[in-house]
N, C-alpha and C. Protein backbone atom coordinates (compact mmCIF):
# COMPACT_ATOMS: atom_id res chain seq x y z
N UNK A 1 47.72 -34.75 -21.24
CA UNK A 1 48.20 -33.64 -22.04
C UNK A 1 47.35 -33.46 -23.29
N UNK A 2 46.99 -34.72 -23.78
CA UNK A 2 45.92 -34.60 -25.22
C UNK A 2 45.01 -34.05 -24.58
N UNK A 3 44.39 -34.21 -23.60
CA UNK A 3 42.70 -33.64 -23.52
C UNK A 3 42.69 -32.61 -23.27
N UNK A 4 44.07 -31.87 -22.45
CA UNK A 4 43.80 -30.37 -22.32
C UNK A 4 43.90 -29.89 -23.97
N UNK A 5 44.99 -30.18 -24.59
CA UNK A 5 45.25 -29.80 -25.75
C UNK A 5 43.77 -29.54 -26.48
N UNK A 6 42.83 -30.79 -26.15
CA UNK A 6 41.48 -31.11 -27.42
C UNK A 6 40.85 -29.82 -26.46
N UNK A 7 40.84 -29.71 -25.52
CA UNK A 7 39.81 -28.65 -24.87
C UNK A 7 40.20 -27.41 -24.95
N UNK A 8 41.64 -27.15 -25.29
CA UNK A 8 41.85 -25.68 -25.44
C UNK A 8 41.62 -25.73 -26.83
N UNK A 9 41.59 -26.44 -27.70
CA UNK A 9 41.24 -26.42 -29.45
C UNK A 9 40.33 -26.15 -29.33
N UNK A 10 38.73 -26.66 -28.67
CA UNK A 10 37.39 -27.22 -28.94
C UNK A 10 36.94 -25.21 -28.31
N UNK A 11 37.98 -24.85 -27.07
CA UNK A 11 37.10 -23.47 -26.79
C UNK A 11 37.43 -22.52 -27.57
N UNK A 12 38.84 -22.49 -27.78
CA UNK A 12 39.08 -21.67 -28.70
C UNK A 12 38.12 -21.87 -30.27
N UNK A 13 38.06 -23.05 -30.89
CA UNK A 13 37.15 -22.80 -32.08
C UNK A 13 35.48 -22.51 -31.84
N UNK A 14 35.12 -23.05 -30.47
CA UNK A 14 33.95 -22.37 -30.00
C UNK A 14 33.38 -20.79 -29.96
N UNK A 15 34.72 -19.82 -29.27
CA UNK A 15 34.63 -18.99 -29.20
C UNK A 15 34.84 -18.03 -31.08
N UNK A 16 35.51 -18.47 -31.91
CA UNK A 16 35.72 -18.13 -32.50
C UNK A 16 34.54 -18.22 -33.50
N UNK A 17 33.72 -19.00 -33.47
CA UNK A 17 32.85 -19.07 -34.50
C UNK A 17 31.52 -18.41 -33.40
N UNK A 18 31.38 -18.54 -32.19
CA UNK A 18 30.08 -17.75 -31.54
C UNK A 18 30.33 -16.20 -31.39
N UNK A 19 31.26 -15.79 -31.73
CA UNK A 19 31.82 -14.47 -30.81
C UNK A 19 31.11 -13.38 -32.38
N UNK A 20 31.50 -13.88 -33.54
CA UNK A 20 30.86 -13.35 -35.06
C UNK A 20 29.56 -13.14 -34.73
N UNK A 21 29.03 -14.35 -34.16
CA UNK A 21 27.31 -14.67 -34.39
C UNK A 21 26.55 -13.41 -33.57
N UNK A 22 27.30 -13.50 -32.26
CA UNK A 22 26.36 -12.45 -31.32
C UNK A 22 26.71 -11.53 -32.29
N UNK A 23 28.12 -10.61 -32.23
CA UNK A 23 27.98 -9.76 -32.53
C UNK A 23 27.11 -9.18 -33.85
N UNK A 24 27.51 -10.28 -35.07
CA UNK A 24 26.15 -9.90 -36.16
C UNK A 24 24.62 -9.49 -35.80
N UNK A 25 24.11 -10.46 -34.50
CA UNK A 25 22.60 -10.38 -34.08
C UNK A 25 22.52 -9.11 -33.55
N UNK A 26 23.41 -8.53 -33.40
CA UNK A 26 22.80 -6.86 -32.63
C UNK A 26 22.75 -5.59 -33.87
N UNK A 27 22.81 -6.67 -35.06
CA UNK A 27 23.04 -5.35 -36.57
C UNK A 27 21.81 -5.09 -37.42
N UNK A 28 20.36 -5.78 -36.29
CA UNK A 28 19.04 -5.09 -36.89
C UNK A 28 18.93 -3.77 -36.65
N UNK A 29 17.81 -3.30 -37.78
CA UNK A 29 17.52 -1.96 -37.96
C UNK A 29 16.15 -2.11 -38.55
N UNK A 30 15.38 -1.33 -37.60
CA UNK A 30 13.69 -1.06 -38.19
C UNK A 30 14.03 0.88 -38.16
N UNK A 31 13.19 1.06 -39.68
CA UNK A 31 13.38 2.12 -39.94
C UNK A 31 11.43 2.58 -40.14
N UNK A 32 11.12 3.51 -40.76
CA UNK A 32 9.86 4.02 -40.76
C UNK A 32 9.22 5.51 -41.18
N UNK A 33 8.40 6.16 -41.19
CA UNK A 33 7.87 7.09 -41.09
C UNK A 33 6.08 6.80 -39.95
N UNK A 34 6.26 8.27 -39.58
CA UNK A 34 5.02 8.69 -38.55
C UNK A 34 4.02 9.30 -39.11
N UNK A 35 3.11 9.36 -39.20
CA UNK A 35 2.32 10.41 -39.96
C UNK A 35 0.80 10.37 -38.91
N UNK A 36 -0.08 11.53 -39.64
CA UNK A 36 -1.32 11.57 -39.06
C UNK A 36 -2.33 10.88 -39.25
N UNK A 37 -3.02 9.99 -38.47
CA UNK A 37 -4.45 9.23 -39.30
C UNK A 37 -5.30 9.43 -39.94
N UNK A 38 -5.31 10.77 -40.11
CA UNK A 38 -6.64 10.99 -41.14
C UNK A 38 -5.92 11.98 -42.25
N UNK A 39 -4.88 12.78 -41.95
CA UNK A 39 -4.21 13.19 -43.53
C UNK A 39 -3.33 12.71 -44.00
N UNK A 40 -2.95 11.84 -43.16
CA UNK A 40 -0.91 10.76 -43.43
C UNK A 40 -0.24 11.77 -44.21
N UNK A 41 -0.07 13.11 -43.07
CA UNK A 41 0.89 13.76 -42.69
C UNK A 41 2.17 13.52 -41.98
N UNK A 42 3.24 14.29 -42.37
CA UNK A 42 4.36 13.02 -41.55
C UNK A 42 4.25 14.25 -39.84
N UNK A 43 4.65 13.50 -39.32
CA UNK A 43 4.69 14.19 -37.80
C UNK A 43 5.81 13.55 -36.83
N UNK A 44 6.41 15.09 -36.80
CA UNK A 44 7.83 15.54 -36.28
C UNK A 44 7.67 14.94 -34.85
N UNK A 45 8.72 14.73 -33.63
CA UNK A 45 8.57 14.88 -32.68
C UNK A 45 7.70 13.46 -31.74
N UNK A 46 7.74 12.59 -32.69
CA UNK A 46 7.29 11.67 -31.93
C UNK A 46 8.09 10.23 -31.83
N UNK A 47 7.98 9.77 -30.17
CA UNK A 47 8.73 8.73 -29.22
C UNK A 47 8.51 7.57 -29.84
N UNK A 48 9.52 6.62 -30.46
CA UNK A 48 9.37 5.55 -31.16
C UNK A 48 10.28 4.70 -29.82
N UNK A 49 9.64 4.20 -29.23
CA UNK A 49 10.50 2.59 -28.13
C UNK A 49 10.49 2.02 -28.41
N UNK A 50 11.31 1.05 -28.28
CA UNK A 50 11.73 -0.41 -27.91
C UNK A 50 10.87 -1.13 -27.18
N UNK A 51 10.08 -1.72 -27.15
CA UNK A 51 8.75 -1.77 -25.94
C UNK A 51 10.23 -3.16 -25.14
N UNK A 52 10.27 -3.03 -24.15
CA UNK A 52 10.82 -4.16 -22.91
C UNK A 52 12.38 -3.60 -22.95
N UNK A 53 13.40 -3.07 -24.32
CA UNK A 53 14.34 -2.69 -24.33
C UNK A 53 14.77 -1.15 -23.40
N UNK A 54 15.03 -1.03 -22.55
CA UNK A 54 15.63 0.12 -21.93
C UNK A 54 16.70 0.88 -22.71
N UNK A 55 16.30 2.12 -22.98
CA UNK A 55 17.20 3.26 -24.04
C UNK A 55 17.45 3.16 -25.62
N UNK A 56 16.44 2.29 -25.97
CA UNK A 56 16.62 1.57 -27.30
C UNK A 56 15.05 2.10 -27.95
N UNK A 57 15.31 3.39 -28.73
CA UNK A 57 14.59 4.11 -29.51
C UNK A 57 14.92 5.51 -30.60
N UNK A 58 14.02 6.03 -30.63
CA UNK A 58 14.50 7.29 -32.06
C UNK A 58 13.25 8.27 -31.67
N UNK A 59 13.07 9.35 -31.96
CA UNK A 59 12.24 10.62 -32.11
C UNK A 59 12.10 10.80 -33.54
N UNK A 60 10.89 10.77 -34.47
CA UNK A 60 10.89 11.49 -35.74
C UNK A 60 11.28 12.54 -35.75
N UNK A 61 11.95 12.57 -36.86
CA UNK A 61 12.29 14.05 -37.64
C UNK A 61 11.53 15.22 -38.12
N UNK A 62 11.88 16.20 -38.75
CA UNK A 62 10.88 16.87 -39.47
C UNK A 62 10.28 16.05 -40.08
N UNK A 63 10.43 14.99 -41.09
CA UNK A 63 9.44 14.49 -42.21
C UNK A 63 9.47 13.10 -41.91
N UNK A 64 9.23 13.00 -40.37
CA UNK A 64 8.13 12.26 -39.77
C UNK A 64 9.27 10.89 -39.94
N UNK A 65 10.45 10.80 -39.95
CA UNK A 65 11.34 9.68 -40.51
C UNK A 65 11.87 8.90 -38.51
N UNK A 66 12.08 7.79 -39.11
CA UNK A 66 12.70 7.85 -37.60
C UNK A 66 13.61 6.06 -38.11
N UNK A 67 14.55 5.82 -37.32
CA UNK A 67 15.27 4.92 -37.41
C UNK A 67 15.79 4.37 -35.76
N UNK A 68 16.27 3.11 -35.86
CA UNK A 68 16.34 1.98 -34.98
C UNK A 68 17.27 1.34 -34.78
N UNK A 69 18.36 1.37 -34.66
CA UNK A 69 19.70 0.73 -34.99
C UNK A 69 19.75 -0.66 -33.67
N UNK A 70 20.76 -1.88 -34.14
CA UNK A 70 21.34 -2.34 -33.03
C UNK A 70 19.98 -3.23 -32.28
N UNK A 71 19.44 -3.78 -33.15
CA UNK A 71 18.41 -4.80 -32.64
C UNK A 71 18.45 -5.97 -32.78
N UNK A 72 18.37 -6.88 -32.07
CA UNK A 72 18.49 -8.70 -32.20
C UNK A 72 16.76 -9.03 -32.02
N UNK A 73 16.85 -10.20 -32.97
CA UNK A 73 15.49 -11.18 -32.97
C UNK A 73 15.42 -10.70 -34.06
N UNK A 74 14.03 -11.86 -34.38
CA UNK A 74 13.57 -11.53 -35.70
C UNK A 74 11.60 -10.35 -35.55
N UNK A 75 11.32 -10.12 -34.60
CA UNK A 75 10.55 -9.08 -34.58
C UNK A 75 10.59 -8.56 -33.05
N UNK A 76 10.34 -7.08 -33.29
CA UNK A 76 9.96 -6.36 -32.26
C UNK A 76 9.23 -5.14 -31.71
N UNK A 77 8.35 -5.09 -30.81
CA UNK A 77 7.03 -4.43 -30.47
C UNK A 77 8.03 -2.82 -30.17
N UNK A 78 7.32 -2.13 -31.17
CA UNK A 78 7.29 -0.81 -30.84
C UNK A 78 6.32 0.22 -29.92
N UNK A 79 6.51 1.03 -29.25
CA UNK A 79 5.86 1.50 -28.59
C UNK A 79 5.66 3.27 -29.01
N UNK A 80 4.84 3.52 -29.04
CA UNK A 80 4.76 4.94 -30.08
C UNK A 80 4.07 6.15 -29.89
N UNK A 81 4.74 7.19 -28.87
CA UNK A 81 3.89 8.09 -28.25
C UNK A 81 4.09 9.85 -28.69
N UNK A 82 3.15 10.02 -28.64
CA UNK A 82 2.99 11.60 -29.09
C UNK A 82 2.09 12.66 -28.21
N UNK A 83 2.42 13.99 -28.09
CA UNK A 83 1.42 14.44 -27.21
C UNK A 83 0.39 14.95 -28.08
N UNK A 84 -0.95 15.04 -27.40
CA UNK A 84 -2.01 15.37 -27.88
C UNK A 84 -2.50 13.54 -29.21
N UNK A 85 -2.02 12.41 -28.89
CA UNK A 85 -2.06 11.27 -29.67
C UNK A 85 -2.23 10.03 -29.19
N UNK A 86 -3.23 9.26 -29.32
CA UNK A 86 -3.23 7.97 -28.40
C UNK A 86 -1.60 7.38 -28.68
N UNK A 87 -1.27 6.58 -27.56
CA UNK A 87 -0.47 5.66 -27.94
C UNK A 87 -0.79 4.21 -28.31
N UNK A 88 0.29 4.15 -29.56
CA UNK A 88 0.04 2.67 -30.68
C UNK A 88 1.19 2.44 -30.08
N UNK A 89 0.91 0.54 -30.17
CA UNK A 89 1.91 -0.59 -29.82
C UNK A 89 1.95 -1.37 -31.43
N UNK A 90 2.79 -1.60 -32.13
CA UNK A 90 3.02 -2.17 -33.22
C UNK A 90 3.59 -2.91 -33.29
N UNK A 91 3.53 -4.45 -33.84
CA UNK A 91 4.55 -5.18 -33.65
C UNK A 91 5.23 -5.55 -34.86
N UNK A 92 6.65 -5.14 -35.09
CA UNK A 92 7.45 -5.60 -36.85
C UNK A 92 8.44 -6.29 -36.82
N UNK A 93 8.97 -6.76 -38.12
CA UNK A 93 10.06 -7.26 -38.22
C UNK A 93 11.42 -6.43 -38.63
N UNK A 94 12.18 -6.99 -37.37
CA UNK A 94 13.77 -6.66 -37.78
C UNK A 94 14.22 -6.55 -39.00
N UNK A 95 14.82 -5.59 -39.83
CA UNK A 95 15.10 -5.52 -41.02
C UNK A 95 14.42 -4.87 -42.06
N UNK A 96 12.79 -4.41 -41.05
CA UNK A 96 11.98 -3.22 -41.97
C UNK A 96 12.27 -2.26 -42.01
N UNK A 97 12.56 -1.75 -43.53
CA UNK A 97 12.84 -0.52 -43.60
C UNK A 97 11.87 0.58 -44.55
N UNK A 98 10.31 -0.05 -44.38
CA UNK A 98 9.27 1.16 -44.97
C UNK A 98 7.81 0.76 -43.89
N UNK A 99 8.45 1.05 -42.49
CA UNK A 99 7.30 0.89 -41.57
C UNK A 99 6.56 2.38 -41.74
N UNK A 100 5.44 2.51 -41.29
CA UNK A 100 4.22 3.42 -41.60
C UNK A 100 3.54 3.70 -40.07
N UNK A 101 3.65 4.24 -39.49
CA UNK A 101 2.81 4.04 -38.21
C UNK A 101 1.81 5.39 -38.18
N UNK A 102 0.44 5.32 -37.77
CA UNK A 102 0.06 6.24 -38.18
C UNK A 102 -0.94 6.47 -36.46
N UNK A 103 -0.56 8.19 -36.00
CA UNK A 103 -1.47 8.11 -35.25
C UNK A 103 -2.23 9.14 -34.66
């Protein structure tokens, strides 16, 4: 009867202290602006990915702004496409919020 008792204590305080943790790790945010390489103009309309994440990205705005919500780790490779624009792979850290990508 004690050991079930210690094992329903030990999962229950298990769960209770891991269940915070994940959920905190999914509360990164990389934020940024897009602009042009030779006038660092901001530029509307361009595909910011998640490089390996499936549906996990943003489109700049008019003034080239774009944001990232809902990311775990401590860095991650962006993937960054525009038409008429090579595509850049960038790699940052979780929690940037004055990324620059220029292309």
């Amino acid at each position: 009867m004690i050991r079930i008792r210690t094992a329903v204590v030990l999962a229950i305080g298990t769960l209770t202290f891991a269940a915070p943790h994940k959920l905190h790790a999914q509360n990164g945010v990389v934020e940024g602006t897009t602009v042009t390489e030779g006038t660092q103009r901001p530029l509307s309309g361009v595909q910011i990915s998640v490089d390996g994440v499936a549906g996990k990205g943003a489109v700049s705005d008019a003034s080239g702004r774009f944001r990232i919500t809902g990311l775990s780790g401590a860095s991650i490779v962006l993937d960054v496409r525009a038409l008429g624009f090579r595509p850049v792979k960038d790699t940052v850290r979780v929690g940037a919020t004055n990324i620059r990508i220029s292309l």
